[in-house]
N, C-alpha and C. Protein backbone atom coordinates (compact mmCIF):
# COMPACT_ATOMS: atom_id res chain seq x y z
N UNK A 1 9.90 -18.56 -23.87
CA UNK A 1 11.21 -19.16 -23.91
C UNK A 1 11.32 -20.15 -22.76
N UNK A 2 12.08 -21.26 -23.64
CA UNK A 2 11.97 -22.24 -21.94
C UNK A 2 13.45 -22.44 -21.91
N UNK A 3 13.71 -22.26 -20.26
CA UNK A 3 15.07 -22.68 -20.08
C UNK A 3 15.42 -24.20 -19.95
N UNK A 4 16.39 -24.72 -20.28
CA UNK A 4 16.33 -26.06 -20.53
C UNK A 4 17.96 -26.29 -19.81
N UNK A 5 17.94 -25.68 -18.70
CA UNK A 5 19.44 -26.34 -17.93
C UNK A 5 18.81 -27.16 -16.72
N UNK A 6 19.69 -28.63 -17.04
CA UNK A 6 19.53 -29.13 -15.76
C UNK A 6 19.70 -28.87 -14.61
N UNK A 7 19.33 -28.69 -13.38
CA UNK A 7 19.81 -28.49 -12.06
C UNK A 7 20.27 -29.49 -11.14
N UNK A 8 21.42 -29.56 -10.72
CA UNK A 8 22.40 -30.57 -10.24
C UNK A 8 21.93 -30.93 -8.77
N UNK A 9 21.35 -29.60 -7.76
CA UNK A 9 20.68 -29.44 -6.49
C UNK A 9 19.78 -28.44 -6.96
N UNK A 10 19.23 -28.52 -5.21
CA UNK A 10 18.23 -28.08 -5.05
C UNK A 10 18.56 -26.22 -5.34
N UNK A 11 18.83 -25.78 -4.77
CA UNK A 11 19.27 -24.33 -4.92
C UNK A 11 19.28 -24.18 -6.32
N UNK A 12 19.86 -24.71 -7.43
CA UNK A 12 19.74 -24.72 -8.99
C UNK A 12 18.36 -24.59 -9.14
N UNK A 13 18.17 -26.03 -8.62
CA UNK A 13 16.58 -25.64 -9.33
C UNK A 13 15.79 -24.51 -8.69
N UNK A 14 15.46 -23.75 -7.97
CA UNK A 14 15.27 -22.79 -6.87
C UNK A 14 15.59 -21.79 -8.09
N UNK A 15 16.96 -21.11 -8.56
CA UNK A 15 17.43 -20.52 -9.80
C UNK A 15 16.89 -20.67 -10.62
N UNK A 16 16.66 -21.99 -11.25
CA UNK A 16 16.38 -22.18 -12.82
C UNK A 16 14.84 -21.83 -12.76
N UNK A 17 13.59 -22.42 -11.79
CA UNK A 17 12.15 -21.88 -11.55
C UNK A 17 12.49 -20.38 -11.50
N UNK A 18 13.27 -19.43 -10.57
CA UNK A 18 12.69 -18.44 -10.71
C UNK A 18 13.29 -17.78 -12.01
N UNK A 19 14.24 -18.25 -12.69
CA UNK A 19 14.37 -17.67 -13.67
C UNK A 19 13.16 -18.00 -15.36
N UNK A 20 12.46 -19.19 -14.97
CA UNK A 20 11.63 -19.11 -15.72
C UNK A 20 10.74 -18.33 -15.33
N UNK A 21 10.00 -18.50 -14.33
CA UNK A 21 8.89 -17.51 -14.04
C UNK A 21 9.48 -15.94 -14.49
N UNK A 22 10.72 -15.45 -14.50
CA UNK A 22 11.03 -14.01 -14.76
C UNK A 22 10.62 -14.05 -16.49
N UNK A 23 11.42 -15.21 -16.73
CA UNK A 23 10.97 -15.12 -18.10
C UNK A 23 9.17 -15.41 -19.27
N UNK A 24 8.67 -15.69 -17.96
CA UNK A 24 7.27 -15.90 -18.15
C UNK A 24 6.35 -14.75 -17.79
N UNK A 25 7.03 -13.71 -17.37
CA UNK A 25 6.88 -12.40 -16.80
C UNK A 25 5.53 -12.68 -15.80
N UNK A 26 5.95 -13.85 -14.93
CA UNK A 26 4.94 -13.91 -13.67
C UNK A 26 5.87 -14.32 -12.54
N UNK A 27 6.77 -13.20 -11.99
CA UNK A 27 7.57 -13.54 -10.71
C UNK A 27 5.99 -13.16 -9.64
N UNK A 28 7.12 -13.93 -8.57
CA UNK A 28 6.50 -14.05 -7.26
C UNK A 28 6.81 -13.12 -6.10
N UNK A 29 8.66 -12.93 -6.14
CA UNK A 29 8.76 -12.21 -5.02
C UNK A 29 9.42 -11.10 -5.77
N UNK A 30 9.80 -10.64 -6.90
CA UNK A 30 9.98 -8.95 -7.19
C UNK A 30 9.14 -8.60 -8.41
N UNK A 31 9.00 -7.52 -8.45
CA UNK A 31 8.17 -6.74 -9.78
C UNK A 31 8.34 -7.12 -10.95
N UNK A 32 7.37 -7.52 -11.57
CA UNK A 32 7.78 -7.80 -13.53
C UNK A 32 8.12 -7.04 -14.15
N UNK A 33 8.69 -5.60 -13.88
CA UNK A 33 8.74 -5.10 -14.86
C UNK A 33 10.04 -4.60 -14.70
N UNK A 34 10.94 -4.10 -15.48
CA UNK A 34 12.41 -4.04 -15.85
C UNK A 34 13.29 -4.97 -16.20
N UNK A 35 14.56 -4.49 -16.44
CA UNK A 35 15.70 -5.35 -16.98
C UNK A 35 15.62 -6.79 -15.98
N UNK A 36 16.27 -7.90 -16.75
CA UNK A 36 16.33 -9.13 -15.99
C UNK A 36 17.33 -8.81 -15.56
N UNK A 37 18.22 -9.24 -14.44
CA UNK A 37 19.31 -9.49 -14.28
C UNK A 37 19.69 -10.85 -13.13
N UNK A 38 21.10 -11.12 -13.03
CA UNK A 38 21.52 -12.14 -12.04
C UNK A 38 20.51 -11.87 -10.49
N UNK A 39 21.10 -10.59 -10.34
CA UNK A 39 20.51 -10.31 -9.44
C UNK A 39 18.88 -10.73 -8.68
N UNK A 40 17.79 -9.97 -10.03
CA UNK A 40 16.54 -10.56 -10.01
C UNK A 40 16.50 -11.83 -9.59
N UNK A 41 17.31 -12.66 -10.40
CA UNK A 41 16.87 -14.31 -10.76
C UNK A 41 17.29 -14.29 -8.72
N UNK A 42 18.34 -13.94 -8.26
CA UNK A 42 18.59 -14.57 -7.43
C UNK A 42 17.38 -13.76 -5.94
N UNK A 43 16.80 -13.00 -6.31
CA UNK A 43 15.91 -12.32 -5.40
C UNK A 43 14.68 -13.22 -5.77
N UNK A 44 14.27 -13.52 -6.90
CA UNK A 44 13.16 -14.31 -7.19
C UNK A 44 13.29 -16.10 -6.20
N UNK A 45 14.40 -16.31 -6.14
CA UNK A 45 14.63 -17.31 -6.08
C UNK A 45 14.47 -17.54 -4.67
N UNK A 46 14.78 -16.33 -4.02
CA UNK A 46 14.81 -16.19 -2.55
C UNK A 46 16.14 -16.48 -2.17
N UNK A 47 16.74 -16.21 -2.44
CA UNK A 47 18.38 -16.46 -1.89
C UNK A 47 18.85 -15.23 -1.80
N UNK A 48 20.24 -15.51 -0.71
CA UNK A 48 21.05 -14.30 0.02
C UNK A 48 21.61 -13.56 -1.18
N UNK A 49 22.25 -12.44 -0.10
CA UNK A 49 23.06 -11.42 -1.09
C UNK A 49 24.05 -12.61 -1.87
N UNK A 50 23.74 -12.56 -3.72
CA UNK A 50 24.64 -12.75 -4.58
C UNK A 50 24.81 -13.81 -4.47
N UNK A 51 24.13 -14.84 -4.43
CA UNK A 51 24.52 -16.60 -3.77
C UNK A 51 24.22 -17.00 -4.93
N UNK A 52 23.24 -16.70 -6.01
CA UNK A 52 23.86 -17.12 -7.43
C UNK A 52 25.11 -17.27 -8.09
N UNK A 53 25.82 -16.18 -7.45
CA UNK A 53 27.23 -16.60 -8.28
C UNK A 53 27.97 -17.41 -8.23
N UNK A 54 27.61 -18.61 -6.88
CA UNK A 54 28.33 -19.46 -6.69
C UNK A 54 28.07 -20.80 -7.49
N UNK A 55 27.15 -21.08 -8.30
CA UNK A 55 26.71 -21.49 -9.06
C UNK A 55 27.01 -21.28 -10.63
N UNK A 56 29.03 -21.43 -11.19
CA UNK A 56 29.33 -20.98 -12.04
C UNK A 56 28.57 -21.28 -13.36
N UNK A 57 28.12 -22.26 -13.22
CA UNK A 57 27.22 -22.90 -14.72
C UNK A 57 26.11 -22.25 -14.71
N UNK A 58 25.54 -22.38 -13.74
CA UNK A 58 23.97 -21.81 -13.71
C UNK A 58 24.40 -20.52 -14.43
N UNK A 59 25.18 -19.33 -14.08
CA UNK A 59 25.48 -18.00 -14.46
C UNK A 59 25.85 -18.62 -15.78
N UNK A 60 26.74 -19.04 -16.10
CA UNK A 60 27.21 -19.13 -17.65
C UNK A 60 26.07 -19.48 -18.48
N UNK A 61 25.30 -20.08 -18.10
CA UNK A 61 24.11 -20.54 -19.15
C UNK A 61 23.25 -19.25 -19.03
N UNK A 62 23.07 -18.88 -17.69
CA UNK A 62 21.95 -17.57 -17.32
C UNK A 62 22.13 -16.13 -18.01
N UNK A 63 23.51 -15.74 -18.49
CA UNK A 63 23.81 -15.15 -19.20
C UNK A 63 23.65 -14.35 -20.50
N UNK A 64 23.45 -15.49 -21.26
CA UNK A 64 23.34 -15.66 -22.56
C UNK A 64 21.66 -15.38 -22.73
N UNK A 65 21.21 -16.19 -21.98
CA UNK A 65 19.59 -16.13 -22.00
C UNK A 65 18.88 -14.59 -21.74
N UNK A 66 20.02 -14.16 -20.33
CA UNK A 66 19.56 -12.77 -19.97
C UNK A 66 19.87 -11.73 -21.04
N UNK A 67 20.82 -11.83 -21.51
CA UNK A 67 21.32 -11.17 -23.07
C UNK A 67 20.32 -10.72 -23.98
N UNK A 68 20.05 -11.88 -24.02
CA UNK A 68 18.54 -12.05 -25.21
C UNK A 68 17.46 -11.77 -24.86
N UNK A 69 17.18 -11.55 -23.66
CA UNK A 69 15.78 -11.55 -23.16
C UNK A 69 15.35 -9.82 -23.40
N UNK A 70 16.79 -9.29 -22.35
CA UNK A 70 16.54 -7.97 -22.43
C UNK A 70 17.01 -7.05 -23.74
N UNK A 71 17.61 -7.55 -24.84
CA UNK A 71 17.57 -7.38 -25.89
C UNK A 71 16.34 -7.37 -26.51
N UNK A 72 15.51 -8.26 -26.97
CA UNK A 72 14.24 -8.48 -27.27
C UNK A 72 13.09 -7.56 -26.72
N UNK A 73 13.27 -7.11 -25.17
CA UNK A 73 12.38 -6.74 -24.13
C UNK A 73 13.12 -4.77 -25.11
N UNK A 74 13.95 -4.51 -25.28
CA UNK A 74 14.12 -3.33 -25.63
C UNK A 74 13.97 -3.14 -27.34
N UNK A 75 13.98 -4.19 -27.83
CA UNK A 75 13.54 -3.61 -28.93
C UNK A 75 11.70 -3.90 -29.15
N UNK A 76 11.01 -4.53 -28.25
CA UNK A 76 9.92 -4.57 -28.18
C UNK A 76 9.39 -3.07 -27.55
N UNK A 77 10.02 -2.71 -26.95
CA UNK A 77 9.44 -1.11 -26.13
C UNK A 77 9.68 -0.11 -27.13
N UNK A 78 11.64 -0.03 -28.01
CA UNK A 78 11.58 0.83 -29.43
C UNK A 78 10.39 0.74 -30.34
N UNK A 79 9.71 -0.62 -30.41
CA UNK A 79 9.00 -0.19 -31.34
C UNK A 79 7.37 -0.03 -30.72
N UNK A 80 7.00 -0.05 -29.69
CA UNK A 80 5.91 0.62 -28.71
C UNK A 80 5.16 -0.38 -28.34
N UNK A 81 5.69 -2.01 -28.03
CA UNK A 81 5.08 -2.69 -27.71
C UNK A 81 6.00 -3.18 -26.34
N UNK A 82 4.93 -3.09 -25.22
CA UNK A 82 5.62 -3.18 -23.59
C UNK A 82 4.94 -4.41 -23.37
N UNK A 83 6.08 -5.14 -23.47
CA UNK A 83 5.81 -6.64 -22.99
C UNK A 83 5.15 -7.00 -21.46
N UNK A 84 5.23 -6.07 -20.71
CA UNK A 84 4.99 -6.23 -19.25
C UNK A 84 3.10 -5.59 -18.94
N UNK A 85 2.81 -4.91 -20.12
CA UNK A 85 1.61 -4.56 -20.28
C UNK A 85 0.39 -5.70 -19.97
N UNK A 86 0.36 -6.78 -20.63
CA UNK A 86 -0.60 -8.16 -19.93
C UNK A 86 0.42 -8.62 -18.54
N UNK A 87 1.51 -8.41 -18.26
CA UNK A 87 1.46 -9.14 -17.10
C UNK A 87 0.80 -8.98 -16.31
N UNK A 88 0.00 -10.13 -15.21
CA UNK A 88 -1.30 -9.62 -14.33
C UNK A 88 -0.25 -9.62 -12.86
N UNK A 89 -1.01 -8.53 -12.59
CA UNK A 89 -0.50 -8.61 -10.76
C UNK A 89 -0.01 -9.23 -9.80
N UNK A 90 0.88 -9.30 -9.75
CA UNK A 90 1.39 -10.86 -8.55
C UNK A 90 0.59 -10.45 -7.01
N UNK A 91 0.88 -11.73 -6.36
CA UNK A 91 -0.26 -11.29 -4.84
C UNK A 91 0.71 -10.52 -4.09
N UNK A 92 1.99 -9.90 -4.34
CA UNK A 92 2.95 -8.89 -3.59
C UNK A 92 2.13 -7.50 -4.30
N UNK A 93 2.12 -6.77 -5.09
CA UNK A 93 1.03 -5.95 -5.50
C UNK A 93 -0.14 -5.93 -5.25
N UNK A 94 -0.83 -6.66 -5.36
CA UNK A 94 -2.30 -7.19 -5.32
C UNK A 94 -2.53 -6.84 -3.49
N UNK A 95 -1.68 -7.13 -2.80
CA UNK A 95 -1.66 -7.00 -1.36
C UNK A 95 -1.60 -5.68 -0.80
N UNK A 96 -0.54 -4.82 -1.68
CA UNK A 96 -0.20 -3.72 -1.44
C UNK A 96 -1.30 -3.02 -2.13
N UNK A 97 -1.95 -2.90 -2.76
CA UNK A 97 -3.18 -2.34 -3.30
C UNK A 97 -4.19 -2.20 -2.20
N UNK A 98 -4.59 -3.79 -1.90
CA UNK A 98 -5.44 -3.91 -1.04
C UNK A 98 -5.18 -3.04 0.46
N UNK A 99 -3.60 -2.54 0.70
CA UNK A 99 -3.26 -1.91 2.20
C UNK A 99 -3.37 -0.51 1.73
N UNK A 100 -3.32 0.02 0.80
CA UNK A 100 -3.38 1.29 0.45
C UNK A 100 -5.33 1.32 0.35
N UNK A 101 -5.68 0.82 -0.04
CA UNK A 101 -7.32 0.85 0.07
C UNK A 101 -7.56 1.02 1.48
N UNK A 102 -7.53 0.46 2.13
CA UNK A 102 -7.51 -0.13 3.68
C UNK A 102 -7.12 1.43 4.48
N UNK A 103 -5.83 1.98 4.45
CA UNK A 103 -5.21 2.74 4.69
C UNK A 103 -5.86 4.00 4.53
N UNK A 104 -6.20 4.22 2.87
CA UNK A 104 -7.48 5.13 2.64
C UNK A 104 -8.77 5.43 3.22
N UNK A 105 -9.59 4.14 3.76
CA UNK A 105 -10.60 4.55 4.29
C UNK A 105 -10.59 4.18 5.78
N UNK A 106 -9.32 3.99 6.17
CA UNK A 106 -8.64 4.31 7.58
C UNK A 106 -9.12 5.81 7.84
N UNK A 107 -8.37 6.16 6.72
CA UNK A 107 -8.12 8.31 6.97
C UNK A 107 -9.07 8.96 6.92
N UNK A 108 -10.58 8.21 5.82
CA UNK A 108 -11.37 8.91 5.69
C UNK A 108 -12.54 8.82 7.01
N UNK A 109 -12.29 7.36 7.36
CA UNK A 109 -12.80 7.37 8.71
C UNK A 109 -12.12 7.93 9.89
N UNK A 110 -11.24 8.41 10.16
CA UNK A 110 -10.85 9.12 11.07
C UNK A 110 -11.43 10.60 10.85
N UNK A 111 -11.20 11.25 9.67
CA UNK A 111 -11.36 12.53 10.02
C UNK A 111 -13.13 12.73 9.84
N UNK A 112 -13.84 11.92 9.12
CA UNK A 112 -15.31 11.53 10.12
C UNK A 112 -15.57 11.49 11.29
N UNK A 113 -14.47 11.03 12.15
CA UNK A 113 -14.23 10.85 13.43
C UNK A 113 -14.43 12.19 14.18
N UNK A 114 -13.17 12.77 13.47
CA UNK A 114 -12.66 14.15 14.32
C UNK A 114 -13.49 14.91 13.63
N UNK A 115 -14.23 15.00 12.78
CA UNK A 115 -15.54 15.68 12.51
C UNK A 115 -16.60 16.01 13.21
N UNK A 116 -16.75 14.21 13.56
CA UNK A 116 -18.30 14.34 14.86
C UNK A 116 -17.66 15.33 16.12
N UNK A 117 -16.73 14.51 16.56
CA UNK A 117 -16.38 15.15 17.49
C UNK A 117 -16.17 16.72 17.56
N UNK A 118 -15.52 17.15 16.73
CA UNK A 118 -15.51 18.52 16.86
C UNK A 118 -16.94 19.31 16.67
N UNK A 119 -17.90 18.47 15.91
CA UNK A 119 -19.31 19.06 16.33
C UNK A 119 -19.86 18.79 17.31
N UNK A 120 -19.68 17.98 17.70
CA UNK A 120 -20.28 17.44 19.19
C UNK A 120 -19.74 18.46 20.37
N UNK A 121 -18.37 19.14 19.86
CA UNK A 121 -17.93 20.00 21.26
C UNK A 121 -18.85 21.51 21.07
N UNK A 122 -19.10 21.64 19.75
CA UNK A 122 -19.47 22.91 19.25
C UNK A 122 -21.08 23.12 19.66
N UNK A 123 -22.10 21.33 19.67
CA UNK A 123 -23.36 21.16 20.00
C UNK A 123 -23.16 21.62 21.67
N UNK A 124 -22.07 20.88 22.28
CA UNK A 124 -22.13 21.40 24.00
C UNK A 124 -22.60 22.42 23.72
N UNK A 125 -21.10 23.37 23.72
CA UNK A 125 -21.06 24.43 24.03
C UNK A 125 -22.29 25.63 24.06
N UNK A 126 -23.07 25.19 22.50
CA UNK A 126 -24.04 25.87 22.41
C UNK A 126 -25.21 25.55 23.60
N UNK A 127 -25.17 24.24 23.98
CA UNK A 127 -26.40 23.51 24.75
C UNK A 127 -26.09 24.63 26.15
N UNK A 128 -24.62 25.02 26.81
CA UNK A 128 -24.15 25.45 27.63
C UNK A 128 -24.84 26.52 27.71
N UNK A 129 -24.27 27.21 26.86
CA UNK A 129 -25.16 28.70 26.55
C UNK A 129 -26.45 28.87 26.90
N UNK A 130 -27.20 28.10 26.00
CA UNK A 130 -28.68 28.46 25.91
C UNK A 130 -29.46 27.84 27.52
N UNK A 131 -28.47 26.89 28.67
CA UNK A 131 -28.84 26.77 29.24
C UNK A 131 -28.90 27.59 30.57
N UNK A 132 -27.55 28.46 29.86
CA UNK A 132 -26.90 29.03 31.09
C UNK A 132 -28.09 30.53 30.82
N UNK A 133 -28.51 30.95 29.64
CA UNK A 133 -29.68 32.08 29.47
C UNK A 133 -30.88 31.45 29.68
N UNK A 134 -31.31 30.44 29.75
CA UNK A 134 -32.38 29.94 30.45
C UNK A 134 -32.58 30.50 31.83
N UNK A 135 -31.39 29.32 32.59
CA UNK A 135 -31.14 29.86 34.00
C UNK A 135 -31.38 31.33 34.29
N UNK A 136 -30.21 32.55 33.90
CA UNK A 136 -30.74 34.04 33.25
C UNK A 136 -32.13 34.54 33.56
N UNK A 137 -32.74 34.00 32.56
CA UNK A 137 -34.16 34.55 32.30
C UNK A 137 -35.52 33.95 33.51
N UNK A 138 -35.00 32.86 33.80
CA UNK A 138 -35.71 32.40 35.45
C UNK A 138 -35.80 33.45 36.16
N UNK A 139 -34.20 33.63 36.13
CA UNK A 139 -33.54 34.13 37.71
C UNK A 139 -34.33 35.63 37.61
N UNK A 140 -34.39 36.39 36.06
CA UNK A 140 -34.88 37.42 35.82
C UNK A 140 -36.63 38.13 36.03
N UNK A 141 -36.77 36.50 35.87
CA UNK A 141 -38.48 36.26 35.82
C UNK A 141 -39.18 36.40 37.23
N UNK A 142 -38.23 35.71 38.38
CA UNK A 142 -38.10 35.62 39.14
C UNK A 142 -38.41 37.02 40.23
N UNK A 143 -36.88 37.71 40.02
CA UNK A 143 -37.36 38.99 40.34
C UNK A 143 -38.47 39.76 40.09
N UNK A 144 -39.11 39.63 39.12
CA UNK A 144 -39.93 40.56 39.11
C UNK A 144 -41.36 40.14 39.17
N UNK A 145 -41.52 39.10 39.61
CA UNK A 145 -42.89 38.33 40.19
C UNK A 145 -42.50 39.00 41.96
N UNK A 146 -41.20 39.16 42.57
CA UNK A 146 -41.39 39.24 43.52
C UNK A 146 -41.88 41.10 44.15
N UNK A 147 -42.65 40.91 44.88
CA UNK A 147 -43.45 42.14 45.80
C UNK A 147 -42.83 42.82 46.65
N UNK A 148 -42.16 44.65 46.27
CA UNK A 148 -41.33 44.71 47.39
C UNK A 148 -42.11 45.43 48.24
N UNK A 149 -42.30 45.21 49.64
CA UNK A 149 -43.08 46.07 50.79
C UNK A 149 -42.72 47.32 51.17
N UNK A 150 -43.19 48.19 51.03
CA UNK A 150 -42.43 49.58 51.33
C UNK A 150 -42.26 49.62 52.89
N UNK A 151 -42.13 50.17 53.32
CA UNK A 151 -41.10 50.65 54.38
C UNK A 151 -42.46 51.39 55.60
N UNK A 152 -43.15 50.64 56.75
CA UNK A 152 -43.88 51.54 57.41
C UNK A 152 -42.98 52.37 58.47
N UNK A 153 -43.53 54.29 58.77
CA UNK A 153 -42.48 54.68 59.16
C UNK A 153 -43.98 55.35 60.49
């Protein structure tokens, strides 16, 4: 569907692009998938809270279109075809994918981390031990290489 309202300024046209792209089901700055509304168009568009409405024509024409769109968009889902199914990924998803990947083998490298390490305290400790019965068995060895002199009386 192509929208075919002129835009008088710039901000219109700002509206009327992102309301095609909604209707091309390839927005930029919110999710493709759900109801259209004023709202959307005016989040797509990048504008403040509700600053579409000041734009009485733009809404009066935007209306009618949104009517139909999400009319169409619900009887396409009644009968089991989800229009939003080929839409491909915008780079706001596509990004967030990529930080959850990222994020993932953040975690898996950390507790690799705290893995070594906690074997590494467990390798001491043992090294401790076996050094400290080393020492032990010297000290033991020791004694009994030595010669005791008895006692002349």
């Amino acid at each position: 569907m192509m929208v075919e309202y002129k835009a008088s300024n710039k901000t219109e046209g700002l509206l009327v692009n992102a309301l095609q792209r909604l209707l091309d089901g390839k927005p930029l700055k919110v999710k493709a998938k759900g109801k259209l509304t004023l709202n959307r168009i005016n989040n797509e568009a990048g504008l403040g809270n509700s600053y579409v409405h000041k734009f009485k024509e733009f809404v009066a024409y935007a209306k009618p279109v949104i009517e139909k769109y999400n009319l169409n968009r619900e009887k396409a889902m009644a009968t089991g075809l989800d229009l939003e199914v080929e839409t491909p990924l915008n780079e706001i998803d596509a990004l967030k994918a990529k930080f959850k990947k990222v994020e993932a083998l953040k975690d898996k490298y950390r507790m690799e981390r705290d893995d070594a390490i906690e074997a590494r305290k467990i390798l001491e400790h043992k090294y401790s031990e076996l050094m400290f019965r080393a020492y032990d068995m010297q000290e033991e060895l020791q004694t009994k290489n030595e010669v005791v002199m008895p006692f002349k009386r």
